[in-house]
C-alpha atoms as a PDB file:
ATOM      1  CA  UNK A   1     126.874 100.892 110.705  1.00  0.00           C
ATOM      2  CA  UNK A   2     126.747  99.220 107.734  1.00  0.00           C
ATOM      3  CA  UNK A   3     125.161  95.711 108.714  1.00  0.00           C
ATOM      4  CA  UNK A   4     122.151  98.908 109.406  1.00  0.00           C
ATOM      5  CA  UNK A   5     122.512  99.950 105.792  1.00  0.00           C
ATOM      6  CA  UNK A   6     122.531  96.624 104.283  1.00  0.00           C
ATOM      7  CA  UNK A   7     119.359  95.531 106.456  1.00  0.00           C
ATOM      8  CA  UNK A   8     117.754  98.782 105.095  1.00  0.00           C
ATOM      9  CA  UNK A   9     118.868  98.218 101.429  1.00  0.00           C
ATOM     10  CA  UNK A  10     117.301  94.486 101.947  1.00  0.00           C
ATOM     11  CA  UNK A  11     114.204  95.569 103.106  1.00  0.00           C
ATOM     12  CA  UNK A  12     113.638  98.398 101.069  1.00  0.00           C
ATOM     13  CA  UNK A  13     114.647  95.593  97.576  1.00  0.00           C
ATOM     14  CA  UNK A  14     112.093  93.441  99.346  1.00  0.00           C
ATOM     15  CA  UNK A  15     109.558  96.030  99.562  1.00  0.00           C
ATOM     16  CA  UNK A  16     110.098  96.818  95.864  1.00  0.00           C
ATOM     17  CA  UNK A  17     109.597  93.240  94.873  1.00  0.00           C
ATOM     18  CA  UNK A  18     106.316  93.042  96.804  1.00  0.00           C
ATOM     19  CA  UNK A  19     104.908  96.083  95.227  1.00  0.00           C
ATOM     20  CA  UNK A  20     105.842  95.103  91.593  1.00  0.00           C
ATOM     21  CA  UNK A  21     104.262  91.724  92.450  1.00  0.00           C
ATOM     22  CA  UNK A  22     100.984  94.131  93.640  1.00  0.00           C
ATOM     23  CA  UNK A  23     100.856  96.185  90.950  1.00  0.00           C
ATOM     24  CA  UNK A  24     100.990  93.509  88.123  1.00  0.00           C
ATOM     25  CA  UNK A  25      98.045  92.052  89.915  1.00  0.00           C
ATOM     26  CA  UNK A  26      96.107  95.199  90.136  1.00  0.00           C
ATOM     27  CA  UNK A  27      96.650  95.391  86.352  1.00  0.00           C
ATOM     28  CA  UNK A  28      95.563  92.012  85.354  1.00  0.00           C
ATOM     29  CA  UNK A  29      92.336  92.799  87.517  1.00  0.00           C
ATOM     30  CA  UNK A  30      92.152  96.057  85.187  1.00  0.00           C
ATOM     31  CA  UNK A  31      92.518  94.174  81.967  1.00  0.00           C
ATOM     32  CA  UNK A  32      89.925  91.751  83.454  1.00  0.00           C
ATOM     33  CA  UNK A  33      87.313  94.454  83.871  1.00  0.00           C
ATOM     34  CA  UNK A  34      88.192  96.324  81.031  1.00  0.00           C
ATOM     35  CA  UNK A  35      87.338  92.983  78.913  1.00  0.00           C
ATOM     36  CA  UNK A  36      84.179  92.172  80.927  1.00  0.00           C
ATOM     37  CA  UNK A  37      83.374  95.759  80.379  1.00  0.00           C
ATOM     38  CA  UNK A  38      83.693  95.967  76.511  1.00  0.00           C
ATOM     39  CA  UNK A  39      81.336  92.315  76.557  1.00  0.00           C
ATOM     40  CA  UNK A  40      78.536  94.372  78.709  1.00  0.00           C
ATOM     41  CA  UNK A  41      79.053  97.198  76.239  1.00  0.00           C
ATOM     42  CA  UNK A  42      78.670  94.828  73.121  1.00  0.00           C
ATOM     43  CA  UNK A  43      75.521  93.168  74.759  1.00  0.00           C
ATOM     44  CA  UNK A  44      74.016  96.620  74.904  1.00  0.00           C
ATOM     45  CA  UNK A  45      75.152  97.429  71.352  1.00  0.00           C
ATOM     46  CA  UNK A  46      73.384  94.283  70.661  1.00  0.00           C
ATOM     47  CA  UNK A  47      70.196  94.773  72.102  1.00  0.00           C
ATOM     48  CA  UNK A  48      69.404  98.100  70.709  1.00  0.00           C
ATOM     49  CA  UNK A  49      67.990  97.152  66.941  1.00  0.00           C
ATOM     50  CA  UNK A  50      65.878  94.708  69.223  1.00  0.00           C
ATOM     51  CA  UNK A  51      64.472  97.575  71.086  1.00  0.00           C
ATOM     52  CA  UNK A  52      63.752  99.875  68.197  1.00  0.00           C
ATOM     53  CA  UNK A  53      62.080  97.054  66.320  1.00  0.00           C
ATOM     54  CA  UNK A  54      59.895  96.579  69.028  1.00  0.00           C
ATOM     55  CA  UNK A  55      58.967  99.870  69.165  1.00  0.00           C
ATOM     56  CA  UNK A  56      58.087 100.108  65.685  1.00  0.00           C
ATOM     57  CA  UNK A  57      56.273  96.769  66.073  1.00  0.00           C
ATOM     58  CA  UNK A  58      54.329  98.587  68.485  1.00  0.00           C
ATOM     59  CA  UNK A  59      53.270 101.379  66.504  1.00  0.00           C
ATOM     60  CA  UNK A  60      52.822  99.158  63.166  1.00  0.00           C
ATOM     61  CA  UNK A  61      49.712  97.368  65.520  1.00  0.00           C
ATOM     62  CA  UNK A  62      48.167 100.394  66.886  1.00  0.00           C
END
């Protein structure tokens, strides 16, 4: 009975490794997107004096 218990307790320690193995993956991919998210965000920041310039260069030559 207790070879049965040990062969659970090794699985289930094994099954626990593999998951906290998974989930430090799945957060590095989430720190990964969050950083490529805050660039896309910047560039957008970024582009919006460009975009009211030009639409005051646009009403400066009408």
């Amino acid at each position: 009975m207790m070879d049965a218990a040990e062969e659970a307790l090794k699985r289930i320690e094994i099954h626990e490794a593999e998951c906290k193995l998974m989930r430090q993956m799945i957060e590095k991919r989430l720190e990964q997107g969050q950083a490529r998210f805050n660039r896309i965000e910047r560039m957008l920041f970024a582009m919006y004096p460009f975009i009211i310039a030009c639409l005051g260069a646009v009403e400066y030559l009408r």
